[in-house]
N, C-alpha and C. Protein backbone atom coordinates (compact mmCIF):
# COMPACT_ATOMS: atom_id res chain seq x y z
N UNK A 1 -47.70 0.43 -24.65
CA UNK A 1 -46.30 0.09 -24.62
C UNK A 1 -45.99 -0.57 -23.27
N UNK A 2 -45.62 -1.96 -23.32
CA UNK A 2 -45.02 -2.47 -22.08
C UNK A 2 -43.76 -1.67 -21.39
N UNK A 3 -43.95 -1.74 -20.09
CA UNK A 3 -42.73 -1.66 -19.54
C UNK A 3 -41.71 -2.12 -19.25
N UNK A 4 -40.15 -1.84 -18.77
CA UNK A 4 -39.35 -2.71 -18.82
C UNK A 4 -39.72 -3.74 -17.46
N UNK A 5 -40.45 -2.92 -16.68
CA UNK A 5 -40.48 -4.03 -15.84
C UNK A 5 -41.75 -5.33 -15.51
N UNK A 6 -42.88 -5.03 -16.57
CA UNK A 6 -43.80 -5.68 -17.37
C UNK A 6 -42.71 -7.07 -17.91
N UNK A 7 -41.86 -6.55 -18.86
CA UNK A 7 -40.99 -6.86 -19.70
C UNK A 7 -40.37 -8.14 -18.84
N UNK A 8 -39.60 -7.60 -17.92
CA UNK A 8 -39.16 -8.42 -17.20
C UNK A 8 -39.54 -9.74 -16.40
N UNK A 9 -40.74 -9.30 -15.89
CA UNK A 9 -42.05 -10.26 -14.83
C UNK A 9 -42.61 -11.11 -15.94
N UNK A 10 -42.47 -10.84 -16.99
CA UNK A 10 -43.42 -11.90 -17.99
C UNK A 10 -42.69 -12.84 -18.55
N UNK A 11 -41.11 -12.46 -18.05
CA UNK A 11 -40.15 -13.20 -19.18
C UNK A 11 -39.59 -14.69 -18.27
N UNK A 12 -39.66 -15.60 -18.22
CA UNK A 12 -38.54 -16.25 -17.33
C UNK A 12 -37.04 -16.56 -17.47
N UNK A 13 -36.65 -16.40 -18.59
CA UNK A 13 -35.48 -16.20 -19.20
C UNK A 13 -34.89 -14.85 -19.22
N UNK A 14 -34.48 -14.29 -18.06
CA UNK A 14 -33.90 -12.72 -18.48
C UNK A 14 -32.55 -12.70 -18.02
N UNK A 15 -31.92 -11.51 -18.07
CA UNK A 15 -31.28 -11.12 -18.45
C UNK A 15 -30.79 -10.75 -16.76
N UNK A 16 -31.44 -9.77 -16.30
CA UNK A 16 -31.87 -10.04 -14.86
C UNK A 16 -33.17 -10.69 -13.91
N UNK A 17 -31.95 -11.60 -13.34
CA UNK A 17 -33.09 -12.70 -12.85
C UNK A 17 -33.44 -12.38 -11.27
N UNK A 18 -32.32 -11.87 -10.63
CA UNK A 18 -32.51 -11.96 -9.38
C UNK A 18 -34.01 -10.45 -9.01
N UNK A 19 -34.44 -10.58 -8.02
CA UNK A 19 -35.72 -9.75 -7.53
C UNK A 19 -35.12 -8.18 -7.44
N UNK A 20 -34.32 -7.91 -6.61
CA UNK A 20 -33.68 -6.37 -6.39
C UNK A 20 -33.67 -6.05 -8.03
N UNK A 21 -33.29 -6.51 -9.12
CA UNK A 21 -32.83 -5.88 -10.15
C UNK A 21 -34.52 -5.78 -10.78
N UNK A 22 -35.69 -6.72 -10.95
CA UNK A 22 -37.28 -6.47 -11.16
C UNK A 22 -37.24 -4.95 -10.50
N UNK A 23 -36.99 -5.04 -9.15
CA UNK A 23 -37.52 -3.77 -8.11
C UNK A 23 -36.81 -2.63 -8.89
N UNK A 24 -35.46 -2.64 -9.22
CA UNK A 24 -34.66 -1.78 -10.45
C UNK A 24 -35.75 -1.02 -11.60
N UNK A 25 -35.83 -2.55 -12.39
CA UNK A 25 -36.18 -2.29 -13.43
C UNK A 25 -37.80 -1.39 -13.31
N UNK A 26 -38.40 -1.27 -12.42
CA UNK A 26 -39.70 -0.74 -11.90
C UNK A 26 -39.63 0.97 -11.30
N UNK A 27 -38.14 0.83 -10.98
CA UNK A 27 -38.07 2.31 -10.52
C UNK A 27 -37.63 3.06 -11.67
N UNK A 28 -36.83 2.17 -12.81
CA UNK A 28 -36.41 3.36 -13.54
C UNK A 28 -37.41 3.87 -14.66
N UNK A 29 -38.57 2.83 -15.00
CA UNK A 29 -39.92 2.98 -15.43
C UNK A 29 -40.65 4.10 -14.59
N UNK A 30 -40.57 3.89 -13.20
CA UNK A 30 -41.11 5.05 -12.63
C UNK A 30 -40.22 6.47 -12.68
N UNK A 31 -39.08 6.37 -12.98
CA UNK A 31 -38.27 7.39 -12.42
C UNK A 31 -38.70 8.24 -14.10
N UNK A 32 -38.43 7.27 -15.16
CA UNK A 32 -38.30 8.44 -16.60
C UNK A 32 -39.86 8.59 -16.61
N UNK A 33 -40.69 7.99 -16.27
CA UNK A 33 -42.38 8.54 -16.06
C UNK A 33 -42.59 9.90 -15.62
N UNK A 34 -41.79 9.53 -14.51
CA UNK A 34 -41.97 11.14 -13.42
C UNK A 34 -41.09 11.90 -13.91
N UNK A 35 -39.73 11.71 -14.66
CA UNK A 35 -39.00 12.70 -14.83
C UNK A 35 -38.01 13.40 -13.53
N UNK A 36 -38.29 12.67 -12.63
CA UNK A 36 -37.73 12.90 -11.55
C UNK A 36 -36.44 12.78 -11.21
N UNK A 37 -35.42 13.50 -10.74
CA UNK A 37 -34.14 12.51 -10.59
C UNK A 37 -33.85 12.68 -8.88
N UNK A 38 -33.58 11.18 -8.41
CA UNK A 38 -32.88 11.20 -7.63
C UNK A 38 -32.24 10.44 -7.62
N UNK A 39 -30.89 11.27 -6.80
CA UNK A 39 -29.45 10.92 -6.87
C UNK A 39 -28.98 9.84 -6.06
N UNK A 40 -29.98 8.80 -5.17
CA UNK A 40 -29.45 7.85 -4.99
C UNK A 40 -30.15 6.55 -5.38
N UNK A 41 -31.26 6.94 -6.35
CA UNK A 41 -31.20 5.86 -7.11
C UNK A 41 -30.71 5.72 -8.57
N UNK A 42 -30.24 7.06 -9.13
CA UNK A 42 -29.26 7.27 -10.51
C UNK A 42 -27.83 6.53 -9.51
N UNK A 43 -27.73 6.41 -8.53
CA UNK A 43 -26.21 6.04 -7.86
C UNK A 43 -26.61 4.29 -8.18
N UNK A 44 -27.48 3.69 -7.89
CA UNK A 44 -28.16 2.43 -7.78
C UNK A 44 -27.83 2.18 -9.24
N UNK A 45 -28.69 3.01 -9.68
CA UNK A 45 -28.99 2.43 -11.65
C UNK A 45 -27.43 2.21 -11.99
N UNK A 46 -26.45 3.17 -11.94
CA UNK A 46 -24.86 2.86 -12.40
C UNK A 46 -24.45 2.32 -12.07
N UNK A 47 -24.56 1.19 -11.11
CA UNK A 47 -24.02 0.48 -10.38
C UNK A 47 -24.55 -1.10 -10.69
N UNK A 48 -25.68 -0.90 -11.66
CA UNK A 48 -26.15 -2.31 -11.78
C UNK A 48 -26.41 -2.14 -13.30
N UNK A 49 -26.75 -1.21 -13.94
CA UNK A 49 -27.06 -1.22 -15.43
C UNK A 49 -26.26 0.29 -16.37
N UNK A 50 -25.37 0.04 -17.31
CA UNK A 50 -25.28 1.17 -18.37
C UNK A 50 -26.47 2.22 -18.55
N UNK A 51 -25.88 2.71 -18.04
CA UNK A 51 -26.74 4.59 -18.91
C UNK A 51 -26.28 4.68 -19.62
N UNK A 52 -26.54 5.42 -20.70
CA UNK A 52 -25.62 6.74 -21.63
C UNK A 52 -26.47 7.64 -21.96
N UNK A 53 -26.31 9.09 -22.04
CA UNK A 53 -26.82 10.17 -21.79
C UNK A 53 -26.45 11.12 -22.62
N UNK A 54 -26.85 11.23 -24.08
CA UNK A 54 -26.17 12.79 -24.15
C UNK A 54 -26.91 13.41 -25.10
N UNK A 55 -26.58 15.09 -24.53
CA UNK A 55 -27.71 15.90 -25.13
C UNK A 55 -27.22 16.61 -26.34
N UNK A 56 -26.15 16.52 -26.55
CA UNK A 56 -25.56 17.47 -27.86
C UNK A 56 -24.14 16.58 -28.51
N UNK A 57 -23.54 16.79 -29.66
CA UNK A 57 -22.74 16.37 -29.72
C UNK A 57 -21.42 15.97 -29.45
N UNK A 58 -21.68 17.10 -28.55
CA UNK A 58 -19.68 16.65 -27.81
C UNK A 58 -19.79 15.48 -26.59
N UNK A 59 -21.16 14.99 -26.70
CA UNK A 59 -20.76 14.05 -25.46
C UNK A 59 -20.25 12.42 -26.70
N UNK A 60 -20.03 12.40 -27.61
CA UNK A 60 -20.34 11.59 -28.63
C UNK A 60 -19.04 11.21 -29.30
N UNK A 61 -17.94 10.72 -29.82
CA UNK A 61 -16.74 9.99 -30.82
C UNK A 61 -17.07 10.76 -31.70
N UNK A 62 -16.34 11.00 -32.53
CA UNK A 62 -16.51 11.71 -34.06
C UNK A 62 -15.58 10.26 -35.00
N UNK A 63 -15.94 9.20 -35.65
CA UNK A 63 -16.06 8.27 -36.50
C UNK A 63 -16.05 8.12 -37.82
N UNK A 64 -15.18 8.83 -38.53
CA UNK A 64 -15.77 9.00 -39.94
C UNK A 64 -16.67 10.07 -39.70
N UNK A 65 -17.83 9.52 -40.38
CA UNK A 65 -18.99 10.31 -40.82
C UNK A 65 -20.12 9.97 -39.81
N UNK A 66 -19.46 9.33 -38.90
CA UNK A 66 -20.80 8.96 -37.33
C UNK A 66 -20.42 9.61 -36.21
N UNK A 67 -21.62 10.32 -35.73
CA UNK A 67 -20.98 10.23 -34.14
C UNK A 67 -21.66 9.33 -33.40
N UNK A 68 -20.71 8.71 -32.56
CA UNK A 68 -20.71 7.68 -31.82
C UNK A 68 -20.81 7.55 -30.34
N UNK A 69 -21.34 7.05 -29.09
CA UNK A 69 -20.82 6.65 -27.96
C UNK A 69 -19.75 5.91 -27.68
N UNK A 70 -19.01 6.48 -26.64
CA UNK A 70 -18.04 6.22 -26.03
C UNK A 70 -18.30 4.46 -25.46
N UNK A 71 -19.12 4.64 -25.19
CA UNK A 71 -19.55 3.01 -24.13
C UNK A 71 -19.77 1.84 -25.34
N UNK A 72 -19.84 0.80 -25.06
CA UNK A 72 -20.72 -0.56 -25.67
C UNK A 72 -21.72 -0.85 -24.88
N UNK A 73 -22.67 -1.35 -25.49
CA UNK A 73 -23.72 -2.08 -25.13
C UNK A 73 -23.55 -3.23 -24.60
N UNK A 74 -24.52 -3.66 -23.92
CA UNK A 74 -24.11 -4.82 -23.39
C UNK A 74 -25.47 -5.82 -24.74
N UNK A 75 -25.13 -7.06 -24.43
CA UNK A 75 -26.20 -8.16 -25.16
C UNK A 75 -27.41 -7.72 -25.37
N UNK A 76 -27.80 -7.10 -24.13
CA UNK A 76 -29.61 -6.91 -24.52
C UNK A 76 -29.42 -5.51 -24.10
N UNK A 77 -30.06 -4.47 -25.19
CA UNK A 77 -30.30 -3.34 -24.69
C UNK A 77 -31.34 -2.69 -25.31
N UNK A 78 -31.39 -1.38 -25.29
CA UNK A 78 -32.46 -0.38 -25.96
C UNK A 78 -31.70 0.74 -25.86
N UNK A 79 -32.10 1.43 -26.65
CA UNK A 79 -31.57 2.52 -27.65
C UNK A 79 -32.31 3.82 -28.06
N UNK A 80 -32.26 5.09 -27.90
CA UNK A 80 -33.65 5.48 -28.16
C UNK A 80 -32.38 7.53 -28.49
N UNK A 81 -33.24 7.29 -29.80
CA UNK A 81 -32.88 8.83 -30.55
C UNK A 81 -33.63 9.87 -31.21
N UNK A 82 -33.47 10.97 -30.83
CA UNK A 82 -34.41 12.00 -31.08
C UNK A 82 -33.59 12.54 -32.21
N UNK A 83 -34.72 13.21 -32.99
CA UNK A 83 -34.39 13.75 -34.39
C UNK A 83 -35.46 15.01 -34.89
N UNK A 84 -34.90 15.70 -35.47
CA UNK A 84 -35.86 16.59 -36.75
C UNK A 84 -35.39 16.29 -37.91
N UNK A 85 -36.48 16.13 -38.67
CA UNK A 85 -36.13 15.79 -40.26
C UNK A 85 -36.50 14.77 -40.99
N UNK A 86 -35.95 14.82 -42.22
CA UNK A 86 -36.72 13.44 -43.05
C UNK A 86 -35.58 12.34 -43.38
N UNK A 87 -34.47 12.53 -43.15
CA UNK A 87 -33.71 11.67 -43.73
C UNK A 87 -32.53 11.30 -42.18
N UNK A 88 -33.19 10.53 -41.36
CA UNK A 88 -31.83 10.27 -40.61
C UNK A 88 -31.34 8.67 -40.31
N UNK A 89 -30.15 8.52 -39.99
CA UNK A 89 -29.53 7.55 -39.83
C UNK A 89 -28.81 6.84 -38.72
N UNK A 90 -29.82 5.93 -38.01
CA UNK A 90 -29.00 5.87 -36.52
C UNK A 90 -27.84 4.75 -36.82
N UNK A 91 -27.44 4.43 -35.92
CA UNK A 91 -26.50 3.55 -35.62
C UNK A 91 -26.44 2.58 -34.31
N UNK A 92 -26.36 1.00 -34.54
CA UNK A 92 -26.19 0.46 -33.30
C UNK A 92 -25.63 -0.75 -33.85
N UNK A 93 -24.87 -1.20 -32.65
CA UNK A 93 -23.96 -2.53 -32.97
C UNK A 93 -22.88 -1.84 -33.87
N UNK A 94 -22.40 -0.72 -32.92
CA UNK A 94 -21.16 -0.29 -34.39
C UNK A 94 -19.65 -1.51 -33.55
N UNK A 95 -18.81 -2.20 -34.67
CA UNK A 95 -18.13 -2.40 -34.18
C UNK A 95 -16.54 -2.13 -34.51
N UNK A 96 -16.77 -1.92 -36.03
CA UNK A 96 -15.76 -0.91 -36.69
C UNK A 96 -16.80 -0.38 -37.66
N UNK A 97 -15.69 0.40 -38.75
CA UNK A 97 -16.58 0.81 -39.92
C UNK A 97 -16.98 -0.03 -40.99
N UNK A 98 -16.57 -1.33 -40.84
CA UNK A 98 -17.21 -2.21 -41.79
C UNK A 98 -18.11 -3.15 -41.27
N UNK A 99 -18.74 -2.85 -40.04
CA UNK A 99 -19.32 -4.08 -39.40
C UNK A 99 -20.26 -3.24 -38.28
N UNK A 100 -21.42 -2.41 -38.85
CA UNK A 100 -22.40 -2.59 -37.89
C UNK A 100 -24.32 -2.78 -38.26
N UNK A 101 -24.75 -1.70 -37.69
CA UNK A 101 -26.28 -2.25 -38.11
C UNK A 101 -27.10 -0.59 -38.53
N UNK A 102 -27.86 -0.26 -39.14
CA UNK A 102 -28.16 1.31 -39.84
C UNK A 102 -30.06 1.21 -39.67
N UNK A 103 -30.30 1.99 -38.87
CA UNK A 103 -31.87 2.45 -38.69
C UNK A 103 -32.02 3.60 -39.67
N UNK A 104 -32.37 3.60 -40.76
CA UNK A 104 -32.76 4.87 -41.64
C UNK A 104 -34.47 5.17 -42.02
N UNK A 105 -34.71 6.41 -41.61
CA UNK A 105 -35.86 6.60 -41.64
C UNK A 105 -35.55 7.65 -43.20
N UNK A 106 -36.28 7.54 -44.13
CA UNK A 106 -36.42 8.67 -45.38
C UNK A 106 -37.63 8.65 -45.77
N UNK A 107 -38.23 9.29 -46.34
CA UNK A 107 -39.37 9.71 -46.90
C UNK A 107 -40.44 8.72 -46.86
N UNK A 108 -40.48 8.57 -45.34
CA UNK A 108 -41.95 7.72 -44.52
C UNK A 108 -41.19 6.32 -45.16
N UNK A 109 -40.07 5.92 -45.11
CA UNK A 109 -39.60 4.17 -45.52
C UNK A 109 -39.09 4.32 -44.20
N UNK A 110 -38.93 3.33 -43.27
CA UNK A 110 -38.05 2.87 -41.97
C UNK A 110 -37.25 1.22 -42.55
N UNK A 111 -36.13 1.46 -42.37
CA UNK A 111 -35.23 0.68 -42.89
C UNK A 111 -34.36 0.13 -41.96
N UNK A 112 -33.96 -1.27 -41.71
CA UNK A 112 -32.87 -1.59 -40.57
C UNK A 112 -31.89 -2.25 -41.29
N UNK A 113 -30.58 -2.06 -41.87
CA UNK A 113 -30.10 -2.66 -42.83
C UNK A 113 -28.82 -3.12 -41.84
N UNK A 114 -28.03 -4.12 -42.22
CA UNK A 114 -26.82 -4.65 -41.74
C UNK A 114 -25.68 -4.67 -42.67
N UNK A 115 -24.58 -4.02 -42.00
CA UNK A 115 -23.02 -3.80 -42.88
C UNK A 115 -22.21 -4.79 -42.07
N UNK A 116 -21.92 -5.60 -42.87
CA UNK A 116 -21.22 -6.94 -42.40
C UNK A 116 -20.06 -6.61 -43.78
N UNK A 117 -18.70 -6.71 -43.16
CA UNK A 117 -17.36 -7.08 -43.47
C UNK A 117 -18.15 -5.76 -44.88
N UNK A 118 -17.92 -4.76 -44.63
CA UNK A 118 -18.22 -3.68 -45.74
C UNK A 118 -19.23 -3.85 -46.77
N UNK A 119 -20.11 -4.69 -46.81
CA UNK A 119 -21.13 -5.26 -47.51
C UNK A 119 -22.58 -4.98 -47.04
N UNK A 120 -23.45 -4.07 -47.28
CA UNK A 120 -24.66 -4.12 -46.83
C UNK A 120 -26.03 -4.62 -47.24
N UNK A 121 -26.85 -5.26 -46.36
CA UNK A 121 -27.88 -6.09 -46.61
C UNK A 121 -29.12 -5.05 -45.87
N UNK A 122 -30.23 -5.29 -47.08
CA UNK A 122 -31.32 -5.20 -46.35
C UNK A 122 -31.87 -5.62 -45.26
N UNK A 123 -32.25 -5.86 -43.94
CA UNK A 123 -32.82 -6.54 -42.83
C UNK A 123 -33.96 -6.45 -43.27
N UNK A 124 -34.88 -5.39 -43.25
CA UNK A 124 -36.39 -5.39 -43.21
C UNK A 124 -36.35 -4.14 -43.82
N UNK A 125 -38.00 -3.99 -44.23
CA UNK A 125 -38.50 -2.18 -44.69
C UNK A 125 -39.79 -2.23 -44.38
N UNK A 126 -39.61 -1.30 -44.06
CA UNK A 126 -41.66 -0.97 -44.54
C UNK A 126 -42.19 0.45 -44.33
N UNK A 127 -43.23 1.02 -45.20
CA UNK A 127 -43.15 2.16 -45.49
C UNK A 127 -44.67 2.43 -44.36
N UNK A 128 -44.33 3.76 -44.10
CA UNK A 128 -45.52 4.08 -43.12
C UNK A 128 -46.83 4.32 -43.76
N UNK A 129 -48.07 4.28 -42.98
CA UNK A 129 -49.19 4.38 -44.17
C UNK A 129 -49.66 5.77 -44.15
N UNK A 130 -48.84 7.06 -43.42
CA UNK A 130 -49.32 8.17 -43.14
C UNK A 130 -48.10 8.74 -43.46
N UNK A 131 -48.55 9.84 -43.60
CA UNK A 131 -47.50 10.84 -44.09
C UNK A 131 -47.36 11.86 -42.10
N UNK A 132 -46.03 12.26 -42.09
CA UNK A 132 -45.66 12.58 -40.84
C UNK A 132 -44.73 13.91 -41.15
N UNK A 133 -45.38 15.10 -40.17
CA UNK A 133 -44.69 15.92 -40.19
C UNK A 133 -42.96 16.15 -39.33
N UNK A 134 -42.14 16.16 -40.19
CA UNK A 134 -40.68 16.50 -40.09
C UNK A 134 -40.27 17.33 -39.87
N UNK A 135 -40.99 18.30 -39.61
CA UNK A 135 -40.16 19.36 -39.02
C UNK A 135 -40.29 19.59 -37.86
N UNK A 136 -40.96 18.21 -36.77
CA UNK A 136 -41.09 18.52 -35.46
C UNK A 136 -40.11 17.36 -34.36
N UNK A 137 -40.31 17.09 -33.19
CA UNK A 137 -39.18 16.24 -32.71
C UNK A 137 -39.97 14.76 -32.89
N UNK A 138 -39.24 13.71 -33.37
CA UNK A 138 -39.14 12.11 -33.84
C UNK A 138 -38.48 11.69 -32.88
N UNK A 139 -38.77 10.08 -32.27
CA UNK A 139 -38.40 9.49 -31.48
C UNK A 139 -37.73 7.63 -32.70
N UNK A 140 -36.99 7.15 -32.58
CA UNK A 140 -36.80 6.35 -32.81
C UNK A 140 -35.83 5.55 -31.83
N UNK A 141 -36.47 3.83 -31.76
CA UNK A 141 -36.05 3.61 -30.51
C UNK A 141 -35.69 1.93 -30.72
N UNK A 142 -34.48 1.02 -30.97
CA UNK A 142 -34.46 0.26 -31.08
C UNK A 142 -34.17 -1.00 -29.64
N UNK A 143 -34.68 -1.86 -29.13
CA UNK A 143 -34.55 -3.04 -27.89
C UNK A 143 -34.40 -3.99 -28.45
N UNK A 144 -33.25 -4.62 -27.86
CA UNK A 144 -32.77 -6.06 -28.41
C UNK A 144 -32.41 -7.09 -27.44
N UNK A 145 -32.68 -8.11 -27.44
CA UNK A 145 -32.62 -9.28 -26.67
C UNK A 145 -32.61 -10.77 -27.12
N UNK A 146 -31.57 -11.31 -26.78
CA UNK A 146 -31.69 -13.14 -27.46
C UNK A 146 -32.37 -12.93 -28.65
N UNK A 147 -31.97 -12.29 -29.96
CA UNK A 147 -32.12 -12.42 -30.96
C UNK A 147 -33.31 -11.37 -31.41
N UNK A 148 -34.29 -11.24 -30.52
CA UNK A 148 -35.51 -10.37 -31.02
C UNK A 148 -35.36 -8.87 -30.88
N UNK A 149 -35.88 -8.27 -32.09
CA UNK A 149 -34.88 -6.72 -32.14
C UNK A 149 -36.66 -6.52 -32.44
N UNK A 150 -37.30 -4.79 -31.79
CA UNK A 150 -38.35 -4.08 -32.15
C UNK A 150 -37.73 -2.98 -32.22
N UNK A 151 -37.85 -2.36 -33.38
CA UNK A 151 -37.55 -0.85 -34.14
C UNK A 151 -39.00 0.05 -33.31
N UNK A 152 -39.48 0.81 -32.75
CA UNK A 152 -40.20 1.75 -32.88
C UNK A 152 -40.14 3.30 -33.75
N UNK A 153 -41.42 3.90 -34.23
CA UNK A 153 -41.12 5.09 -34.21
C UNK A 153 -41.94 6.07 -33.65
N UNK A 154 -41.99 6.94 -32.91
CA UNK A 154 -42.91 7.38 -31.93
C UNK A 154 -43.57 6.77 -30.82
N UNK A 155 -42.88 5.87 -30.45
CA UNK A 155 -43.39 4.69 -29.54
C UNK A 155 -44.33 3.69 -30.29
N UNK A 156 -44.55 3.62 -32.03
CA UNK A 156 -45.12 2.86 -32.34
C UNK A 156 -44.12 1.52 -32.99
N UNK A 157 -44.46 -0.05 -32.62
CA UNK A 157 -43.92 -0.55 -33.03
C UNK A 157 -43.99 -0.75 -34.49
N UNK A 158 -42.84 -0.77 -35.26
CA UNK A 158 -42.69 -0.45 -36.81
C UNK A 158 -42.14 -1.72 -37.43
N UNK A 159 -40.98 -2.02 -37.06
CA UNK A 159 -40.26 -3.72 -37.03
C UNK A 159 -39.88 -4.61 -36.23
N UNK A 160 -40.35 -5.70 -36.55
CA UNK A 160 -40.17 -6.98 -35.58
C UNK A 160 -39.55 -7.56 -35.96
N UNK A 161 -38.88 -8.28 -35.15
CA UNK A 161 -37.48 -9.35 -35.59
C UNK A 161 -37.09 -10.46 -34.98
N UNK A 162 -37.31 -11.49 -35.24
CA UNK A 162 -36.96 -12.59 -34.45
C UNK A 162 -35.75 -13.26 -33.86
N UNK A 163 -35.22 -13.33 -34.99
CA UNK A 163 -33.58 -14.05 -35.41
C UNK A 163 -32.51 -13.59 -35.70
N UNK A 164 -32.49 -12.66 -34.97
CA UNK A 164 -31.45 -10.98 -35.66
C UNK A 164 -30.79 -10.80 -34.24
N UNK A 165 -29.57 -11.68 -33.89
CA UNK A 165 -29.00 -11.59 -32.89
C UNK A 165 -27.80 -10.75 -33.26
N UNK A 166 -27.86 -9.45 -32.75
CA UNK A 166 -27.14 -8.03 -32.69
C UNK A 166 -25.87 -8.17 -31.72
N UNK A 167 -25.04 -7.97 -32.41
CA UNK A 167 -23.56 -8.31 -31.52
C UNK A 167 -23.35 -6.59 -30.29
N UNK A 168 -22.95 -6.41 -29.20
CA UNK A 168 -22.33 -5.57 -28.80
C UNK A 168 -21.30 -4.65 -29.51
N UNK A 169 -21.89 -3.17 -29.19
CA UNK A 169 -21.42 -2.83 -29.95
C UNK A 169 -21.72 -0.58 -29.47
N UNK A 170 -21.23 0.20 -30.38
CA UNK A 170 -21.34 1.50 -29.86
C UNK A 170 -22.79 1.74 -30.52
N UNK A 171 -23.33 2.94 -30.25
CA UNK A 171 -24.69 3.09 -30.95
C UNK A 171 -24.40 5.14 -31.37
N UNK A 172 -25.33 5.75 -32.06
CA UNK A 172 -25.23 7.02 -32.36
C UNK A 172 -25.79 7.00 -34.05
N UNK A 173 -25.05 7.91 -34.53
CA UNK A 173 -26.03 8.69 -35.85
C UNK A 173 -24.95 8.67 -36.68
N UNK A 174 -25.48 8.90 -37.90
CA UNK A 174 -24.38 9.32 -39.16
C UNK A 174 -24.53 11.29 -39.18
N UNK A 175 -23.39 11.55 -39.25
CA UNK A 175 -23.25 13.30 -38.43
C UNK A 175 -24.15 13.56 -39.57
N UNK A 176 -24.74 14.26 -39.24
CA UNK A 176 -25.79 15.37 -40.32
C UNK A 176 -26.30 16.41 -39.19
N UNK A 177 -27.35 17.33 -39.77
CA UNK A 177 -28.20 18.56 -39.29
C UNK A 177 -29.38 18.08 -38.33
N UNK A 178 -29.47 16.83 -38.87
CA UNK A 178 -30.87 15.88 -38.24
C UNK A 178 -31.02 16.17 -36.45
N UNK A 179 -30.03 15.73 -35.78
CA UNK A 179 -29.19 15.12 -34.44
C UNK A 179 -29.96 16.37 -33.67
């Protein structure tokens, strides 16, 4: 798995161009590596890039039937949700309830579908070639940039996307037991 700051050095078109924000993008690769926190470069990171952080549901909107973040995304981001279970449903690019984008994982299918003006479309599918135990913790993790969106699941890449330019928007789950 590349890093973001791999990510960055290889790209010439980014997002952040100037050098201090590379040196950024390298510490916070090092920082979630180590697990480490310090408090004056979490002061640094908020000051130049969105966090969002939360470990249970009350840090989250209650939406209908989603819970949601408080924040938007900016153009290019990544996304990343932990789960138990077989049937869950993330959310990103929410921008009302008739207009966002649905990561559904069910019975080994990974699905990225799009709800445009209350209407939903398939994006992509594809079914895993292994069967995976659910009753332990799942990572699913979507990064998006100038159009190219990679779904992971377990840090494995699952869907690729070229032309799938993802509007700003809130990200989170459809409320269930899963979360």
């Amino acid at each position: 798995m590349r890093s973001l700051y791999e990510s960055l050095m290889d790209d010439d078109d980014v997002v952040l161009q100037r050098a201090d924000n590379r040196t950024l993008a390298y510490q916070v690769d090092k920082m979630l590596e180590s697990k480490t926190s310090n408090p004056e470069l979490i002061k640094l990171l908020e000051s130049k890039v969105a966090i969002y952080s939360v470990n249970d549901k009350d840090g989250l909107e209650e939406i209908g039937n989603k819970l949601l973040s408080n924040e938007v995304t900016t153009d290019t981001y990544s996304a990343e949700f932990n789960f138990i279970g077989n049937n869950v449903k993330a959310i990103v690019s929410y921008e009302d309830e008739n207009n966002y984008y649905e990561i559904n994982l069910n019975n080994d299918i990974l699905s990225f579908t799009k709800i445009k003006n209350g209407s939903s479309s398939l994006v992509k599918s594809v079914e895993f070639n292994k069967d995976y135990n659910y009753d332990v913790l799942h990572t699913l993790r979507i990064a998006h940039k100038d159009g190219k969106v990679i779904i992971y699941f377990d840090n494995l890449n699952k869907i690729s996307l070229e032309n799938e330019v993802l509007p700003k928007g809130k990200i989170g789950y459809v409320n269930d037991d899963n979360i």
